[in-house]
PDB file of N, CA and C in Angstrom:
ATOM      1  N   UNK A   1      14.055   7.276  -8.092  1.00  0.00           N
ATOM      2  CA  UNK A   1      12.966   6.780  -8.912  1.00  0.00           C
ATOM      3  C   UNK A   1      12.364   7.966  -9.660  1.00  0.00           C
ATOM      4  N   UNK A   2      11.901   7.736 -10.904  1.00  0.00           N
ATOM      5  CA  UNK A   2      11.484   8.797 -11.897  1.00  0.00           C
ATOM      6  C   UNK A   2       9.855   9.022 -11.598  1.00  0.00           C
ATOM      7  N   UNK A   3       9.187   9.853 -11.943  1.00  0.00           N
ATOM      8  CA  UNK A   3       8.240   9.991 -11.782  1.00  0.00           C
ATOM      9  C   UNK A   3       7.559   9.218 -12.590  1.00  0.00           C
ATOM     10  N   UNK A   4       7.193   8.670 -13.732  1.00  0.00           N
ATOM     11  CA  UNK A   4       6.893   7.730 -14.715  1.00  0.00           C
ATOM     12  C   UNK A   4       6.975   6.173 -14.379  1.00  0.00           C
ATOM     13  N   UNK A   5       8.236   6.287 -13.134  1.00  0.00           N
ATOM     14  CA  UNK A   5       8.040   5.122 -12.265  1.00  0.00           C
ATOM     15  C   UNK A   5       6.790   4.705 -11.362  1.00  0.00           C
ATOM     16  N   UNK A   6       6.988   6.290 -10.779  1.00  0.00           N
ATOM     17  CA  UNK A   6       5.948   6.437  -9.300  1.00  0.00           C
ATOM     18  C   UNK A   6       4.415   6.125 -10.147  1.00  0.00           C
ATOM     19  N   UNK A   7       4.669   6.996 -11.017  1.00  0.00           N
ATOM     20  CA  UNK A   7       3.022   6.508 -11.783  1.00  0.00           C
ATOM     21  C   UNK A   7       2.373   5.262 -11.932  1.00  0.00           C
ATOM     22  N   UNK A   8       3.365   4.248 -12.554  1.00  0.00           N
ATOM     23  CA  UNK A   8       3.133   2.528 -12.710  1.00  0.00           C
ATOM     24  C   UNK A   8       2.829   2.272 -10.721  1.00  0.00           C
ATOM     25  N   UNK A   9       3.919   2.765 -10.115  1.00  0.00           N
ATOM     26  CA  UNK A   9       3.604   2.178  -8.554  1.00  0.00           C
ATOM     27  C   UNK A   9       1.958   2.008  -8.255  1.00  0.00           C
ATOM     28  N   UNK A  10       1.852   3.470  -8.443  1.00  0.00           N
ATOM     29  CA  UNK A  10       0.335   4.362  -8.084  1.00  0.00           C
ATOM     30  C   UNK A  10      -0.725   3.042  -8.942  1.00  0.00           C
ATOM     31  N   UNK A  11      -0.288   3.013  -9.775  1.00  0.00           N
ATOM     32  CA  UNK A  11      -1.373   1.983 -10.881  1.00  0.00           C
ATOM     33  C   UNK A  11      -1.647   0.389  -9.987  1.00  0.00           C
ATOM     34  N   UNK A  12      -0.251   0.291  -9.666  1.00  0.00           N
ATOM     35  CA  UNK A  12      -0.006  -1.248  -8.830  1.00  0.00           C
ATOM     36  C   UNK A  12      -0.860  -0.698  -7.287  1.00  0.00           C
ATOM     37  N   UNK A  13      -1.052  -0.033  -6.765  1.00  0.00           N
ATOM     38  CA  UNK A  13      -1.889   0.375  -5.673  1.00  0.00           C
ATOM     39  C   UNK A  13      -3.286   0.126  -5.930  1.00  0.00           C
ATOM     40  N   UNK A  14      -3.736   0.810  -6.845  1.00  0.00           N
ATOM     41  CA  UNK A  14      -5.222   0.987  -7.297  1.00  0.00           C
ATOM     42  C   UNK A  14      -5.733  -0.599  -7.963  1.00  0.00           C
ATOM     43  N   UNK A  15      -4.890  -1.303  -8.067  1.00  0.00           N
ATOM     44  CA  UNK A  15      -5.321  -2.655  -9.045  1.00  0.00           C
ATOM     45  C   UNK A  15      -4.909  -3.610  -7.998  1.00  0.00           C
ATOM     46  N   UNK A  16      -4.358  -3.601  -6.666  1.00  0.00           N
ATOM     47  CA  UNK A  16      -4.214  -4.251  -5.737  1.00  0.00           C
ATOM     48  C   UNK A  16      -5.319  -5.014  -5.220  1.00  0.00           C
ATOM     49  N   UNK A  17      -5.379  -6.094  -5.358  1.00  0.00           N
ATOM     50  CA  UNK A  17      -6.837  -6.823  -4.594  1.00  0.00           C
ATOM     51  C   UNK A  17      -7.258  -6.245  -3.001  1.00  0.00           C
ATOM     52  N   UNK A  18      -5.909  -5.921  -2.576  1.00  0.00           N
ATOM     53  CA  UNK A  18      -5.652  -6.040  -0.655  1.00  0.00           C
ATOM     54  C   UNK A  18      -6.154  -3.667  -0.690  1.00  0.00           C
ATOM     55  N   UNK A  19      -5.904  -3.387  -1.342  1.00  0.00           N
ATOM     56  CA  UNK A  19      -6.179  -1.547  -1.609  1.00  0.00           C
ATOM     57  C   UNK A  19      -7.220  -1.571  -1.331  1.00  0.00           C
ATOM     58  N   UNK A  20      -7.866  -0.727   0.169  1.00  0.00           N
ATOM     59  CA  UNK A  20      -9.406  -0.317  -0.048  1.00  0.00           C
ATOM     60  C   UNK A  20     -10.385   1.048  -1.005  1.00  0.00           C
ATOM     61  N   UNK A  21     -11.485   0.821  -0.995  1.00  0.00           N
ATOM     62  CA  UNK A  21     -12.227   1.515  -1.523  1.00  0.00           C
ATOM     63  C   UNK A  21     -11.402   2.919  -1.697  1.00  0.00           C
ATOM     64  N   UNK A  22     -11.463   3.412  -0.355  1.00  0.00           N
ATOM     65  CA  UNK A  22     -10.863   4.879  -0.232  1.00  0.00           C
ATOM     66  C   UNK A  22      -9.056   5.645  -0.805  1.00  0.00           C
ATOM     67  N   UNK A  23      -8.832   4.312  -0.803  1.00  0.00           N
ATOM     68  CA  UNK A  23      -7.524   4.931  -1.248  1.00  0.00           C
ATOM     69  C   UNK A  23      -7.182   4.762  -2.694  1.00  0.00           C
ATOM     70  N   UNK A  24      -8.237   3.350  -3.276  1.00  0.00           N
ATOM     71  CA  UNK A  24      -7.957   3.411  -5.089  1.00  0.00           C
ATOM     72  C   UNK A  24      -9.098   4.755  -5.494  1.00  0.00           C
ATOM     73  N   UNK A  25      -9.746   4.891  -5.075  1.00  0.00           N
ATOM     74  CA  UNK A  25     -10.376   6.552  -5.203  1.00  0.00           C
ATOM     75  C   UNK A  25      -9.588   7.646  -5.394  1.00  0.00           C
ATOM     76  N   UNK A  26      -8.861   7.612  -4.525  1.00  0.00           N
ATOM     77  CA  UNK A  26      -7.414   8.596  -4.829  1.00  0.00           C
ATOM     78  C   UNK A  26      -6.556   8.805  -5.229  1.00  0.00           C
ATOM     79  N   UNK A  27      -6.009   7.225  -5.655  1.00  0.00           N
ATOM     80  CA  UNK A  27      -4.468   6.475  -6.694  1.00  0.00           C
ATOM     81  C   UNK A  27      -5.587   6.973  -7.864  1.00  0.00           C
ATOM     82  N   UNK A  28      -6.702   7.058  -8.256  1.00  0.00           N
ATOM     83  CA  UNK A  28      -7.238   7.101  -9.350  1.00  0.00           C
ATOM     84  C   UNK A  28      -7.012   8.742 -10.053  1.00  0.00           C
ATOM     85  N   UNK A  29      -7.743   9.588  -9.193  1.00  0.00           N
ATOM     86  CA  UNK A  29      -8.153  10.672  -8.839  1.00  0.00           C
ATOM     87  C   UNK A  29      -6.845  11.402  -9.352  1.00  0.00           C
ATOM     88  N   UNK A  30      -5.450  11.028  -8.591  1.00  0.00           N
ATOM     89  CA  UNK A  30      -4.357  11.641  -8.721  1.00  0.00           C
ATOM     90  C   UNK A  30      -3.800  11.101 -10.138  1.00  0.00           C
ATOM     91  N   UNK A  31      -4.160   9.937 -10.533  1.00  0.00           N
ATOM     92  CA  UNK A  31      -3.802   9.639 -12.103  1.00  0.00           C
ATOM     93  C   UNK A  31      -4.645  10.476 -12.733  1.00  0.00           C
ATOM     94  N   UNK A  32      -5.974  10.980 -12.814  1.00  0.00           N
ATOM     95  CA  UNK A  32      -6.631  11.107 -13.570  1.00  0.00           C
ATOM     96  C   UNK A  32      -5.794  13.089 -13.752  1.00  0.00           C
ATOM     97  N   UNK A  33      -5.408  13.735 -12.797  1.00  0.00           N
ATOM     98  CA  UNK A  33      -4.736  14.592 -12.294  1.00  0.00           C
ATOM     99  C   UNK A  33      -3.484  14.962 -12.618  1.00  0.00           C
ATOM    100  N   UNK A  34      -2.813  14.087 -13.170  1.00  0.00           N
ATOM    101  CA  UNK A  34      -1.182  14.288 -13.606  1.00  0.00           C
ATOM    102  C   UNK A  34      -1.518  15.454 -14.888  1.00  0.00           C
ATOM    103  N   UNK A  35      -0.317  16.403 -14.896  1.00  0.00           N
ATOM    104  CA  UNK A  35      -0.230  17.544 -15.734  1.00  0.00           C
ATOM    105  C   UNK A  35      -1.203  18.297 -15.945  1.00  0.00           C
ATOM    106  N   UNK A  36      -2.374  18.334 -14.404  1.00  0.00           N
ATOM    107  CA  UNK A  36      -3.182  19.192 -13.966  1.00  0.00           C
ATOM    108  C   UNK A  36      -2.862  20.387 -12.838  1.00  0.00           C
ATOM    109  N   UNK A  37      -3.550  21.411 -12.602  1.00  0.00           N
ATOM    110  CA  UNK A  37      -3.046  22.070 -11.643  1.00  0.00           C
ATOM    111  C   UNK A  37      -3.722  21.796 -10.475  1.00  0.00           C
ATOM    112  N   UNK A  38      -4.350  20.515 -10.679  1.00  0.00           N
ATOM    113  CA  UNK A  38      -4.649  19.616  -9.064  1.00  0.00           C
ATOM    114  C   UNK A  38      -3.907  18.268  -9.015  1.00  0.00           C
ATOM    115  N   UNK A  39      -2.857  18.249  -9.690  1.00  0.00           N
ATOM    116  CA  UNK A  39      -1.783  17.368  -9.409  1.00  0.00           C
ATOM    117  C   UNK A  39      -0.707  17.179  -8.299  1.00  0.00           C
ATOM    118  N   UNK A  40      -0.803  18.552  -7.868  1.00  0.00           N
ATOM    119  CA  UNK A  40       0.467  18.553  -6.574  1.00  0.00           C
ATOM    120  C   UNK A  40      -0.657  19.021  -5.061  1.00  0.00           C
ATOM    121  N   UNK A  41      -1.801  19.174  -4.918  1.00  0.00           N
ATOM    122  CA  UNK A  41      -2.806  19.199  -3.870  1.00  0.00           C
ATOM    123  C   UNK A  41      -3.409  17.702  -3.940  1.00  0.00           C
ATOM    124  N   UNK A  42      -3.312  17.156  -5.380  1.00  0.00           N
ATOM    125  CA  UNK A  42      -3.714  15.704  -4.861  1.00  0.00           C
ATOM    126  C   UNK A  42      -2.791  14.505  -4.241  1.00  0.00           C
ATOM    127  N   UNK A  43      -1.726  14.937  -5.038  1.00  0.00           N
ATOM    128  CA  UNK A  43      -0.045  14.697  -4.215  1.00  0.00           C
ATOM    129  C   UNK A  43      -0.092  14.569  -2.864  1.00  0.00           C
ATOM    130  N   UNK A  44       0.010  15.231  -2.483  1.00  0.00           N
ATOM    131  CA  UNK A  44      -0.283  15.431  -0.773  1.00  0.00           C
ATOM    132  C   UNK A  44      -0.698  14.777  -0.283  1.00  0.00           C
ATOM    133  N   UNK A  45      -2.490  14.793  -0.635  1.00  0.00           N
ATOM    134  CA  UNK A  45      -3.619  13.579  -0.085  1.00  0.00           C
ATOM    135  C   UNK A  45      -2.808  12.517  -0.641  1.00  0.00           C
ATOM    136  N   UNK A  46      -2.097  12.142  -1.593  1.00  0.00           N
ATOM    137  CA  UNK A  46      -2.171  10.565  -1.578  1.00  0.00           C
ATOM    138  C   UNK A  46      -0.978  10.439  -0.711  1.00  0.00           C
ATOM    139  N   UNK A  47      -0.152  11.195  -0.367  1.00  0.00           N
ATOM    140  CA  UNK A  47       0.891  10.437   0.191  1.00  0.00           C
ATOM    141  C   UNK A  47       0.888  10.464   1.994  1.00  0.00           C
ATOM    142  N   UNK A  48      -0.203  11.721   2.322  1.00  0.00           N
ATOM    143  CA  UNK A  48      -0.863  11.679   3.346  1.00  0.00           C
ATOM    144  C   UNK A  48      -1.720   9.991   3.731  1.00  0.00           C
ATOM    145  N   UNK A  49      -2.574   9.845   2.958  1.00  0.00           N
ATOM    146  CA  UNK A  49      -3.332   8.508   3.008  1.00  0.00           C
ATOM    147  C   UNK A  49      -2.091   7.433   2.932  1.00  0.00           C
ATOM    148  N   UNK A  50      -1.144   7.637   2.507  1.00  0.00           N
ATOM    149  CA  UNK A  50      -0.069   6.422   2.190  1.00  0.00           C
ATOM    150  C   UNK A  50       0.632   5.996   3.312  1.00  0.00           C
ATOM    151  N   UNK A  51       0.782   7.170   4.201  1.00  0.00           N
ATOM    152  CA  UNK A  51       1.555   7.281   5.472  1.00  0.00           C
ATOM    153  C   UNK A  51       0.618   6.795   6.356  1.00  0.00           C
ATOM    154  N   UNK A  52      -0.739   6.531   6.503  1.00  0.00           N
ATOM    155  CA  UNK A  52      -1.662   5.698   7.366  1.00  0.00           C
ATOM    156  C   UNK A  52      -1.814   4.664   6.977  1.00  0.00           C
ATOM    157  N   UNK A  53      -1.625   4.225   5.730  1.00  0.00           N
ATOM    158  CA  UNK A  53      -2.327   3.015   5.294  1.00  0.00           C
ATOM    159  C   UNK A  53      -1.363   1.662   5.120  1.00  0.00           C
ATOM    160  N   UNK A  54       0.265   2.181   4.609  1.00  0.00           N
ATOM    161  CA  UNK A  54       0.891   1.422   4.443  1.00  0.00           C
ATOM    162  C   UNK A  54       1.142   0.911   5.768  1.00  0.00           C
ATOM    163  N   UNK A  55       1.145  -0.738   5.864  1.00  0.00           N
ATOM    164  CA  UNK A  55       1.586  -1.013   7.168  1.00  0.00           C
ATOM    165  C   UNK A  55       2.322  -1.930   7.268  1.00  0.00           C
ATOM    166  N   UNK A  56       2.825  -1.539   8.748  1.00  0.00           N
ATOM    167  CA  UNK A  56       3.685  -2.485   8.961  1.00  0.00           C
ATOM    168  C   UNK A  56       4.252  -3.646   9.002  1.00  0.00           C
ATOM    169  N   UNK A  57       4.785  -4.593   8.961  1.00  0.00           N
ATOM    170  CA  UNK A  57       4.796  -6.280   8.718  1.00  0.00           C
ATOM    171  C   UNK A  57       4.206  -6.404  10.042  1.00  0.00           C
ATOM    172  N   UNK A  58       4.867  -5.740  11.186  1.00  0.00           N
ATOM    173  CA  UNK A  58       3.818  -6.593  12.816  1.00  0.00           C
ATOM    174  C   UNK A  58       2.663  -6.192  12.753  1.00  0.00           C
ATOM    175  N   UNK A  59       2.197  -5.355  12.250  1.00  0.00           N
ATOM    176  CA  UNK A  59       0.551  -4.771  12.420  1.00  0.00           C
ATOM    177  C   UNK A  59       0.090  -5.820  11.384  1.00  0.00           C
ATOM    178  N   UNK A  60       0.382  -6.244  10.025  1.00  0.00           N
ATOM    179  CA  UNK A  60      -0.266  -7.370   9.211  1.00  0.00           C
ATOM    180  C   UNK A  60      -0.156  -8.528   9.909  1.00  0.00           C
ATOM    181  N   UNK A  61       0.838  -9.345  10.280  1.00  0.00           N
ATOM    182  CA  UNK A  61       1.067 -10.256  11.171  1.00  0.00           C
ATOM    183  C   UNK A  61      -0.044 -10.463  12.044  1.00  0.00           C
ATOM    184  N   UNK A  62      -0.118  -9.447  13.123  1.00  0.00           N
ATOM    185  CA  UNK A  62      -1.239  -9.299  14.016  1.00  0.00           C
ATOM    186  C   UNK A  62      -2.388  -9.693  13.748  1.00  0.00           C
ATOM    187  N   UNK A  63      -2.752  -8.708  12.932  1.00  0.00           N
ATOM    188  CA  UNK A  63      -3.796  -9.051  11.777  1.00  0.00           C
ATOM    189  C   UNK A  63      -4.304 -10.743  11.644  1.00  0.00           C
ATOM    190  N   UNK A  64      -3.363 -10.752  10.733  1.00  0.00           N
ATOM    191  CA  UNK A  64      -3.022 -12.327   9.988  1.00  0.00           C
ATOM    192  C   UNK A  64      -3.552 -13.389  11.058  1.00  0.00           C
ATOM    193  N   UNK A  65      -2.959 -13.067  12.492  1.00  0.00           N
ATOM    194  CA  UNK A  65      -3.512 -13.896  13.472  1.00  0.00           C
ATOM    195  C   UNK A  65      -4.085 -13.902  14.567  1.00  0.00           C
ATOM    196  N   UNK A  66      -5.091 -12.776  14.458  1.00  0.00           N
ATOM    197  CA  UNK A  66      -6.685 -12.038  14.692  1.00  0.00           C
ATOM    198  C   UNK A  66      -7.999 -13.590  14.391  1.00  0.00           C
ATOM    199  N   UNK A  67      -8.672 -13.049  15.257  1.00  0.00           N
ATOM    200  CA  UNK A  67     -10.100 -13.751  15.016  1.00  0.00           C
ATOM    201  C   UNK A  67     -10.637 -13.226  13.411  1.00  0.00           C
ATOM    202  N   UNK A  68     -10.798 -11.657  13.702  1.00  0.00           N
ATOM    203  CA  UNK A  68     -11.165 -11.272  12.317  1.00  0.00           C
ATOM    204  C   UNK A  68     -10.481 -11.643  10.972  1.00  0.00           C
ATOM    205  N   UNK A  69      -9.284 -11.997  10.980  1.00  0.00           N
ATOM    206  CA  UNK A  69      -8.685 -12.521   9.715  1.00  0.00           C
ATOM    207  C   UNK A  69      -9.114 -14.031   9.626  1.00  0.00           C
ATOM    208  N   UNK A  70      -9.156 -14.622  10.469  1.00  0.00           N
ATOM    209  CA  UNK A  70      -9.854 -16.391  10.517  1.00  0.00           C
ATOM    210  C   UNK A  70     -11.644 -16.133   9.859  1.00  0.00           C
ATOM    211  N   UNK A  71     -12.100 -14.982  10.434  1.00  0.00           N
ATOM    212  CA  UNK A  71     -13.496 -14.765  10.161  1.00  0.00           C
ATOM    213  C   UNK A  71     -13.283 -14.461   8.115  1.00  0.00           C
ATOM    214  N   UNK A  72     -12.837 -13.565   8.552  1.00  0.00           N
ATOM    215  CA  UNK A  72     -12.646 -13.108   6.772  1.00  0.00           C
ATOM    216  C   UNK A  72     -11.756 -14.278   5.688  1.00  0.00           C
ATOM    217  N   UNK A  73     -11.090 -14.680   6.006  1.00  0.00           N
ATOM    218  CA  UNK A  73     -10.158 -15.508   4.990  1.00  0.00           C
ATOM    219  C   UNK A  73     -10.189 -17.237   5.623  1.00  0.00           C
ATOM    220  N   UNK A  74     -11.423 -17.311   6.428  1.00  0.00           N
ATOM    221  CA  UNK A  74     -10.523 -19.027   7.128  1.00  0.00           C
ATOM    222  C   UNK A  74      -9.404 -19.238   7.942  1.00  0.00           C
ATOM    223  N   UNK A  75     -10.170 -20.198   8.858  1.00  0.00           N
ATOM    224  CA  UNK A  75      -8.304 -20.743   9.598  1.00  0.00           C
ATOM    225  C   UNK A  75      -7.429 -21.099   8.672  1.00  0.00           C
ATOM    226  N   UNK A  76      -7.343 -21.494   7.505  1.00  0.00           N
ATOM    227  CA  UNK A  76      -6.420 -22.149   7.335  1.00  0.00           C
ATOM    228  C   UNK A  76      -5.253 -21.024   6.214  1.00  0.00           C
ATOM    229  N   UNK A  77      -6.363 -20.272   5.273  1.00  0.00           N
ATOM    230  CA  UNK A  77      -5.754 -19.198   4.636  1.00  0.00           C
ATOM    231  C   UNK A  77      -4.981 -18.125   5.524  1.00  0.00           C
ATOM    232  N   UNK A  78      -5.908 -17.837   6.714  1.00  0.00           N
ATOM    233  CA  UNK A  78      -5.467 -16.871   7.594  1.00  0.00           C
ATOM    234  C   UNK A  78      -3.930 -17.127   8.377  1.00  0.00           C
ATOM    235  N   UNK A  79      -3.787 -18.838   8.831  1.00  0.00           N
ATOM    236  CA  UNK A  79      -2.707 -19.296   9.252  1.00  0.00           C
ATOM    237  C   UNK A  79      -1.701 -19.378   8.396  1.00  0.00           C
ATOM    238  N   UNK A  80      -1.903 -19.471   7.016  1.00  0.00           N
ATOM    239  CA  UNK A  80      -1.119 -19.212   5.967  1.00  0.00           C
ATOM    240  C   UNK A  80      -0.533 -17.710   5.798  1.00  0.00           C
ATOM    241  N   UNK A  81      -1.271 -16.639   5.550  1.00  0.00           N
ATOM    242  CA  UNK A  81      -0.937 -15.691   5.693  1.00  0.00           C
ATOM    243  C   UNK A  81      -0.318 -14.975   6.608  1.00  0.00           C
ATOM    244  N   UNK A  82      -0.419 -15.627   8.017  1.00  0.00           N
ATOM    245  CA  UNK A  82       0.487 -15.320   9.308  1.00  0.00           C
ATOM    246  C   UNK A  82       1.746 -16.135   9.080  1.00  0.00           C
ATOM    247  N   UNK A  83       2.030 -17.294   8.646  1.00  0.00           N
ATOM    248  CA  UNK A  83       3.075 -17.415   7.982  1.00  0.00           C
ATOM    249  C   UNK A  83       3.799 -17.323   7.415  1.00  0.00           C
ATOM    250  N   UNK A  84       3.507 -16.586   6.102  1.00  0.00           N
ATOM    251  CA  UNK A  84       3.947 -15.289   5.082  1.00  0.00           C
ATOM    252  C   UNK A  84       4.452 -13.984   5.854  1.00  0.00           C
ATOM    253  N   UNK A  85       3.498 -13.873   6.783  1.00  0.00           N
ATOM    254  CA  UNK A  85       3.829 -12.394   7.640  1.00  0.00           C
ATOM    255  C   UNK A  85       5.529 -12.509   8.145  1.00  0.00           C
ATOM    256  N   UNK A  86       5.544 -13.869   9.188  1.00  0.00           N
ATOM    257  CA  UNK A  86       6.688 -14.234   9.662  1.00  0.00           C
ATOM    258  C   UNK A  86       7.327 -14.306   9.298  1.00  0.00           C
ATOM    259  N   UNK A  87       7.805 -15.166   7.483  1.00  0.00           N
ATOM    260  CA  UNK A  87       8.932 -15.098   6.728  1.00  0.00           C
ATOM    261  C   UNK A  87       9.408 -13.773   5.975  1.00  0.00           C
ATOM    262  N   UNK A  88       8.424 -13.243   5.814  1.00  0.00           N
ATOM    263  CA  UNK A  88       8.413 -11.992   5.473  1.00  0.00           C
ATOM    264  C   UNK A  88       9.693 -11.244   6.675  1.00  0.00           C
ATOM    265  N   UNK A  89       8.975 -10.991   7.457  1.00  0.00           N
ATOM    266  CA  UNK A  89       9.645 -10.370   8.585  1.00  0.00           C
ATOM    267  C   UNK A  89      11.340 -11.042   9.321  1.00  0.00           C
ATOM    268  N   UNK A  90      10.783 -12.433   8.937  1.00  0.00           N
ATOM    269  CA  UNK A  90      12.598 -13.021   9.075  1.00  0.00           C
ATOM    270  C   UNK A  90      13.550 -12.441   8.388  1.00  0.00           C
ATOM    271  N   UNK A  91      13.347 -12.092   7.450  1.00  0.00           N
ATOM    272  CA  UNK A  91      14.213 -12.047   5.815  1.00  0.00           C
ATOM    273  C   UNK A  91      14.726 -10.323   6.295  1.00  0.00           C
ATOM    274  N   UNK A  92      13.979  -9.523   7.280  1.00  0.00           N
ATOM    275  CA  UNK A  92      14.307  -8.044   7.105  1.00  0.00           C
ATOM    276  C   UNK A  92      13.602  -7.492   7.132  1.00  0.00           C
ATOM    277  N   UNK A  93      12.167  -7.459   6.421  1.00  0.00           N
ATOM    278  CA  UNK A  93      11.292  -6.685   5.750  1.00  0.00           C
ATOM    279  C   UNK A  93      10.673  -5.540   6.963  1.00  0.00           C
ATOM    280  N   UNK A  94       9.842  -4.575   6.566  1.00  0.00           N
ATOM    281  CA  UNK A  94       9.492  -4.255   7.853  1.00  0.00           C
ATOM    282  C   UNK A  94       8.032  -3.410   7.397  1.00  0.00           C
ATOM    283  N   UNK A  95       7.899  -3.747   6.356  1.00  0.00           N
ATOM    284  CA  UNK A  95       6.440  -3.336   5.670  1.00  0.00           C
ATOM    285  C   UNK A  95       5.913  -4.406   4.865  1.00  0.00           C
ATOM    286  N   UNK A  96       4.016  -4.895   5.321  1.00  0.00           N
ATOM    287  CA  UNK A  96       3.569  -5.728   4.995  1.00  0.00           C
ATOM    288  C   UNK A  96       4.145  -6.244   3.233  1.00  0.00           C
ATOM    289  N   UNK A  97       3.419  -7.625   3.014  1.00  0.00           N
ATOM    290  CA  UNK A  97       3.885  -8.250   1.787  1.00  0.00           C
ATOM    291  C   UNK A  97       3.194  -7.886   0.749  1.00  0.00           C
ATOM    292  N   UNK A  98       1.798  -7.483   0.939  1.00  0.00           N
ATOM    293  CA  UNK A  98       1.027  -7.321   0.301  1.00  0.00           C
ATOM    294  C   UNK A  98       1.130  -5.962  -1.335  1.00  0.00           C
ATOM    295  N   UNK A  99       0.874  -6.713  -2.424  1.00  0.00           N
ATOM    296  CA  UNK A  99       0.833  -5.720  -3.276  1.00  0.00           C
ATOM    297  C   UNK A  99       0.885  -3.756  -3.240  1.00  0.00           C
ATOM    298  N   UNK A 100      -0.681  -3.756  -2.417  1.00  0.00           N
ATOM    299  CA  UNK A 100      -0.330  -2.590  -2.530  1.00  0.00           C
ATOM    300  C   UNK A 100       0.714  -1.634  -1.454  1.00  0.00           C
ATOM    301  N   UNK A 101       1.230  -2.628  -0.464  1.00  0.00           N
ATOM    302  CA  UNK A 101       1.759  -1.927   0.511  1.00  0.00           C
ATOM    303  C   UNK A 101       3.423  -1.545   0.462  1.00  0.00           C
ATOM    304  N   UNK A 102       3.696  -2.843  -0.651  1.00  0.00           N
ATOM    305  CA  UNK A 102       4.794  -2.894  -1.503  1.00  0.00           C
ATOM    306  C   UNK A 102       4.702  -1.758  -2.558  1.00  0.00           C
ATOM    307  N   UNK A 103       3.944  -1.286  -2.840  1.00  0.00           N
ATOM    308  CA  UNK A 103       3.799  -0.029  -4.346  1.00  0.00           C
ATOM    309  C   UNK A 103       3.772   0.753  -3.458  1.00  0.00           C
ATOM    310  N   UNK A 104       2.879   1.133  -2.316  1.00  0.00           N
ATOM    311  CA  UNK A 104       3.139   2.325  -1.491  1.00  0.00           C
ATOM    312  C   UNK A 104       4.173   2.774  -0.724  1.00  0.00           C
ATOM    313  N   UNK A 105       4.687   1.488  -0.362  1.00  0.00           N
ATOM    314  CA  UNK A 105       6.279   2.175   0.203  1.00  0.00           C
ATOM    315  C   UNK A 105       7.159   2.426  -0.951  1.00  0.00           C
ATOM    316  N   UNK A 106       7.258   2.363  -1.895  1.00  0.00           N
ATOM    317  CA  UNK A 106       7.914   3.311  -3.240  1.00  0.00           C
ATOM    318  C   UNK A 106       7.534   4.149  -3.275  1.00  0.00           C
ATOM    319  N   UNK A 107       6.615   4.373  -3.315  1.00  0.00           N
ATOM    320  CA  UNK A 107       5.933   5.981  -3.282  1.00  0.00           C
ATOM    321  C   UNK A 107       6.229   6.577  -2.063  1.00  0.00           C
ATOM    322  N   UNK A 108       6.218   6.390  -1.070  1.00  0.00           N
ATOM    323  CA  UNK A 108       6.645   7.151   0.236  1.00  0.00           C
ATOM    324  C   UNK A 108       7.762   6.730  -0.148  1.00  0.00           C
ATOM    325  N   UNK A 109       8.827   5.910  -0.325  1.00  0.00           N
ATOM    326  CA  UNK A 109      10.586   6.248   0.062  1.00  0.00           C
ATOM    327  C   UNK A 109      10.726   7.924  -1.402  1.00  0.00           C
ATOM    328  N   UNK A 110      10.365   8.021  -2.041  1.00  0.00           N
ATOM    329  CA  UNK A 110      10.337   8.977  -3.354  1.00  0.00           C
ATOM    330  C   UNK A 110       9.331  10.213  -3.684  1.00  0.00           C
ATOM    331  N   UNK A 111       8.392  10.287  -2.309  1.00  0.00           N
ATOM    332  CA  UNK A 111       7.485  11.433  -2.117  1.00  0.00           C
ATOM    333  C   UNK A 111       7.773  12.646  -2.635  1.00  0.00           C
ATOM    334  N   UNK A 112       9.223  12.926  -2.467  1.00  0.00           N
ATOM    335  CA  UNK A 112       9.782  14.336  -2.821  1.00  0.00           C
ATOM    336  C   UNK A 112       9.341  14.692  -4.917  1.00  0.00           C
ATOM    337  N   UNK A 113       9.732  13.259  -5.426  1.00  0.00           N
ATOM    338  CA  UNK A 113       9.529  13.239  -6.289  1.00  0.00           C
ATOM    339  C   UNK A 113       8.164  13.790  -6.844  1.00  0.00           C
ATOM    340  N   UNK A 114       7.360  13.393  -6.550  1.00  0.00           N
ATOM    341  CA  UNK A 114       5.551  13.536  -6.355  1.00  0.00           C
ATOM    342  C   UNK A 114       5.210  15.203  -6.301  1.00  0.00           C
ATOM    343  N   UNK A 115       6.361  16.200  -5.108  1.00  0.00           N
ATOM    344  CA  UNK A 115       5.841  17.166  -4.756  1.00  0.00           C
ATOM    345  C   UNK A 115       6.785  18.304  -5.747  1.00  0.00           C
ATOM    346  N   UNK A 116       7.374  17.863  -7.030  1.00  0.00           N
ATOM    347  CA  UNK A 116       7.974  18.687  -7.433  1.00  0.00           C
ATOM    348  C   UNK A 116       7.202  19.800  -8.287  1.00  0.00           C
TER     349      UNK A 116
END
């Protein structure tokens, strides 16, 4: 993947509904950063934060069928989304479905790219 790729990823992170506060702060930060000489120290942090944040399909799953996800989204959205988790995870997958977790594992499989 080209770096011009990773950039659009980074964009699909930060515009993610499911991306918290702290990490579109940093998808930002490091855009705002490209062909700076705080481009490859912000590199780092984001792919540092990427490696905690992206998660797993069983940790979303879990999630998905948590009290706190019934509290936040409803039984019925929440049972939906644990359903998604499962087909998700039938099919292969092994990182959540969700937008940004899908843009962040591009960016982590292509990190090297990031630190050139």
């Amino acid at each position: 993947m080209d770096k011009q790729t990773l950039i659009e990823k980074v964009k699909e992170i930060v515009s993610a509904p499911s991306c918290y506060e702290g990490l579109r702060k940093l998808g930002e930060d490091w855009l705002a950063a490209i062909g700076t000489d705080a481009e490859k120290k912000l590199s780092e942090k984001l792919i540092a934060a990427l490696k905690e944040d992206v998660s797993s399909i069983d940790a979303s799953l879990a999630f998905f069928q948590s009290d706190e996800a019934k509290s936040i989204f409803g039984n019925e959205e929440a049972a939906n989304l644990a359903k998604k988790a499962e087909e998700f995870k039938a099919a292969g997958n092994k990182i959540c479905f969700c937008p940004a977790c899908q843009a962040g594992k591009a960016v982590l499989e292509n990190a090297s790219v990031l630190l050139k």
